[in-house]
Protein backbone atom coordinates (compact mmCIF):
# COMPACT_ATOMS: atom_id res chain seq x y z
CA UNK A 1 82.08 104.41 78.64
CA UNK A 2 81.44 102.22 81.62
CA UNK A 3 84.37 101.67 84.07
CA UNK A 4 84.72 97.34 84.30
CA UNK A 5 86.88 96.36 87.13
CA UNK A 6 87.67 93.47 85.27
CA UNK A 7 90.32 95.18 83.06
CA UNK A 8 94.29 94.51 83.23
CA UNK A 9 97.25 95.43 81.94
CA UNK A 10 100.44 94.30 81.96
CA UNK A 11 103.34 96.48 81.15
CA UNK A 12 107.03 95.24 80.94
CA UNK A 13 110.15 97.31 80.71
CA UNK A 14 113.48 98.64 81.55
CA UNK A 15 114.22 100.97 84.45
CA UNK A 16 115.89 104.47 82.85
CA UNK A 17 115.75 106.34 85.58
CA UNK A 18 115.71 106.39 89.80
CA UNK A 19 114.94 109.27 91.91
CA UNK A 20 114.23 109.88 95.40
CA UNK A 21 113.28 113.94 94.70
CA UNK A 22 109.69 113.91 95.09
CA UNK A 23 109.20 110.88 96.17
CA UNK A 24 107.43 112.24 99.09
CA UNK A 25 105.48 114.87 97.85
CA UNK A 26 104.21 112.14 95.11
CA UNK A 27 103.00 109.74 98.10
CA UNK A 28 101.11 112.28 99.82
CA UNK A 29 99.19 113.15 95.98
CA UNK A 30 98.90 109.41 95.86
CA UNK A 31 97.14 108.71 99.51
CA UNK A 32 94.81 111.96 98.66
CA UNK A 33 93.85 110.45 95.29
CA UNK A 34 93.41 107.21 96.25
CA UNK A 35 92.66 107.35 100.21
CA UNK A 36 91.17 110.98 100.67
CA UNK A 37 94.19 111.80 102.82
CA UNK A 38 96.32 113.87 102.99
CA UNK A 39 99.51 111.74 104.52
CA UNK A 40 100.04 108.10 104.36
CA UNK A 41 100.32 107.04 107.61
CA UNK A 42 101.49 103.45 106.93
CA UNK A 43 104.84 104.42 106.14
CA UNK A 44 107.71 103.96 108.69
CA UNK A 45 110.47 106.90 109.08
CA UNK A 46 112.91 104.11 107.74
CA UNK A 47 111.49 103.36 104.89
CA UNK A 48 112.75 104.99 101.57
CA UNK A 49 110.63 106.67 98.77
CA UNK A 50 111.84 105.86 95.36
CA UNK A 51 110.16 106.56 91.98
CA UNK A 52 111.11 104.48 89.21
CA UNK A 53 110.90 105.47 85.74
CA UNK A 54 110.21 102.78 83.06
CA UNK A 55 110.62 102.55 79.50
CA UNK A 56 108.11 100.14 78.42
CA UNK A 57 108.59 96.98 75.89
CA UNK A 58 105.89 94.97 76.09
CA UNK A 59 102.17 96.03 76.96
CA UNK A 60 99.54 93.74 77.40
CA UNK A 61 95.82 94.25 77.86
CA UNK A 62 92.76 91.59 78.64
CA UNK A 63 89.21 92.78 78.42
CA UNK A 64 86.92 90.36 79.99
CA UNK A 65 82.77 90.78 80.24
CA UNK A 66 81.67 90.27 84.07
CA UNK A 67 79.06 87.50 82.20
CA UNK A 68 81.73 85.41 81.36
CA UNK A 69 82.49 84.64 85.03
CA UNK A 70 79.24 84.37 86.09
CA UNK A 71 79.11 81.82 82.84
CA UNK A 72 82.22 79.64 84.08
CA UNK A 73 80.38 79.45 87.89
CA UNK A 74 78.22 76.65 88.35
CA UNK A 75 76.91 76.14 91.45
CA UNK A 76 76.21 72.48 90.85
CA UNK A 77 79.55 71.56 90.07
CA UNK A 78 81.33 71.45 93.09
């Protein structure tokens, strides 16, 4: 299955749980994942990790074929 960047989803919910315990240690697997990094170097000594934990409610999801933009542009229309 191809990957299609235009994908979403929307998830709503409550917040059951807070925690600052591994907060850290989960940014630093996040910037390697995402940034090929080990440290994220954006964050200020002030700033405070927090992971939230969410129950979710409500999930949404919206599929939409790259043609279909393409389809809406007209360049002729402006």
């Amino acid at each position: 299955m191809a990957c299609n960047p235009f994908n979403m989803v929307s998830i709503k919910g409550r917040v059951i749980e807070q925690m600052t315990e591994g907060a850290d240690e989960h940014l630093k697997r996040l910037a390697k994942k995402y940034l090929g990094i080990g440290r994220y170097y954006y964050r200020k000594p002030s700033h405070k990790r927090i992971i939230l934990k969410i129950k979710p409610e409500k999930i949404m999801s919206l599929s939409i074929h790259p043609a279909f933009y393409f389809l809406a542009y007209s360049p002729w229309n402006k």
